[in-house]
C-alpha atoms as a PDB file:
ATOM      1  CA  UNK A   1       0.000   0.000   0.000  1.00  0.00           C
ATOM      2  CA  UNK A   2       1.305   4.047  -0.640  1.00  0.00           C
ATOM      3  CA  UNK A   3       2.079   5.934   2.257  1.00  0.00           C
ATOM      4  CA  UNK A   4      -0.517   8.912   2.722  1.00  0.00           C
ATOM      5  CA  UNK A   5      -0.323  12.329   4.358  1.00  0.00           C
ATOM      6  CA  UNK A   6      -2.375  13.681   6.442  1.00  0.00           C
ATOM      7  CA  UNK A   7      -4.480  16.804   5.109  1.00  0.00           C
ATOM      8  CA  UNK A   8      -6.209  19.016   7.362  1.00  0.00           C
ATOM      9  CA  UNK A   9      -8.557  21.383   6.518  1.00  0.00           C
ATOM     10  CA  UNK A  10     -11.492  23.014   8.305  1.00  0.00           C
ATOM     11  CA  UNK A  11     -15.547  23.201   6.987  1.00  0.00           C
ATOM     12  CA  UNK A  12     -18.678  23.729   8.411  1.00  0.00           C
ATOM     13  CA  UNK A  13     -19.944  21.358  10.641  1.00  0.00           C
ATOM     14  CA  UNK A  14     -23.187  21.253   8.871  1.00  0.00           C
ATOM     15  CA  UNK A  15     -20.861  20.730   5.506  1.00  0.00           C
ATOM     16  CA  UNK A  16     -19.376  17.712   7.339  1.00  0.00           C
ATOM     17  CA  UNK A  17     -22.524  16.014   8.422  1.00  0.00           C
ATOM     18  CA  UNK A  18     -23.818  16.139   4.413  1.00  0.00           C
ATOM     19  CA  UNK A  19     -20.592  15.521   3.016  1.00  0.00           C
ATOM     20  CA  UNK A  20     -20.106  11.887   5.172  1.00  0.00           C
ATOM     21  CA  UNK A  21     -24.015  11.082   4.356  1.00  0.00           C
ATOM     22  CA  UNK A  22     -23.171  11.666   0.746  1.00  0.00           C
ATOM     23  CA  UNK A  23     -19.656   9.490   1.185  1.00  0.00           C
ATOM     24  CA  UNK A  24     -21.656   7.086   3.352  1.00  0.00           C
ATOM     25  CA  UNK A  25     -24.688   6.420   0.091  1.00  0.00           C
ATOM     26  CA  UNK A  26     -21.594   5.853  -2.571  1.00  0.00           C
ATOM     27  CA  UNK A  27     -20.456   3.605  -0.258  1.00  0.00           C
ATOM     28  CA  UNK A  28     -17.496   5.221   1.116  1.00  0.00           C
ATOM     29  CA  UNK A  29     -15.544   6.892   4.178  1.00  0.00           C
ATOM     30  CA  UNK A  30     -15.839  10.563   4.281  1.00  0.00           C
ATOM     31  CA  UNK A  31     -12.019  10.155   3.664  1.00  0.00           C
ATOM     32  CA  UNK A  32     -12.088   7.962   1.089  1.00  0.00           C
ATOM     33  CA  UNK A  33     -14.461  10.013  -0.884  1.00  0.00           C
ATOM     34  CA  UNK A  34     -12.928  12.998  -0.609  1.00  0.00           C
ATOM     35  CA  UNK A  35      -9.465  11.366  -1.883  1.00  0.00           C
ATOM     36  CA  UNK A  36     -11.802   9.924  -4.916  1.00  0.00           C
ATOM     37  CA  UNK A  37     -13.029  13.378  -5.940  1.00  0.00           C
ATOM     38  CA  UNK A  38      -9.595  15.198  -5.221  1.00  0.00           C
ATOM     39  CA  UNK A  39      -8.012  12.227  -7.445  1.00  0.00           C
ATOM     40  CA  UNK A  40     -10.784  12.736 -10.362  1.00  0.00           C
ATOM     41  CA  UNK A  41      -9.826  16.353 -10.272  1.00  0.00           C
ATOM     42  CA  UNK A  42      -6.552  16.158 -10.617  1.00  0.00           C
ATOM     43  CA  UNK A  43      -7.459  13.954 -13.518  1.00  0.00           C
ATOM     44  CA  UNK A  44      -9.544  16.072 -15.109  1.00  0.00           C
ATOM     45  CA  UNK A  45      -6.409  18.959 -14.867  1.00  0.00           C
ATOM     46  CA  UNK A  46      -4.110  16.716 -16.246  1.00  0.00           C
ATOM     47  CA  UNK A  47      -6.010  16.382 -19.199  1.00  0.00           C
ATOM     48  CA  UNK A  48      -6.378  20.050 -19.516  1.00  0.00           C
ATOM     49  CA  UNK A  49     -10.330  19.483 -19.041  1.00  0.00           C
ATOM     50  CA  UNK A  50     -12.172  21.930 -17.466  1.00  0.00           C
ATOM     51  CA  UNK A  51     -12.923  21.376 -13.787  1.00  0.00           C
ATOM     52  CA  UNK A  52     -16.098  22.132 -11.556  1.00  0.00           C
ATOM     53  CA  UNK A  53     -14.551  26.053 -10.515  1.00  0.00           C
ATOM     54  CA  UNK A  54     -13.547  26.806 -14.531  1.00  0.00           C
END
């Protein structure tokens, strides 16, 4: 398995609660989603597509 970092960041906690029911119906961790959609991102910008702020 990669090693991983540990990111911090701060959000609402009403962001939080919506964010791990979201993670929790695609059948993941609040941390594991959040790695999916930061990966797809990064995808997405390595392609040169546009992403969700462009």
């Amino acid at each position: 398995m990669a090693k991983t970092k540990v990111l911090n960041l701060r959000i609402s906690p009403e962001l939080k609660k919506k964010a791990k029911q979201v993670a929790e119906n695609d059948g993941r961790s609040l941390s594991n989603w959040i790695n999916h959609l930061i990966t797809r991102e990064v995808k997405k910008a390595e392609k040169g597509e546009k992403t969700e702020n462009d």
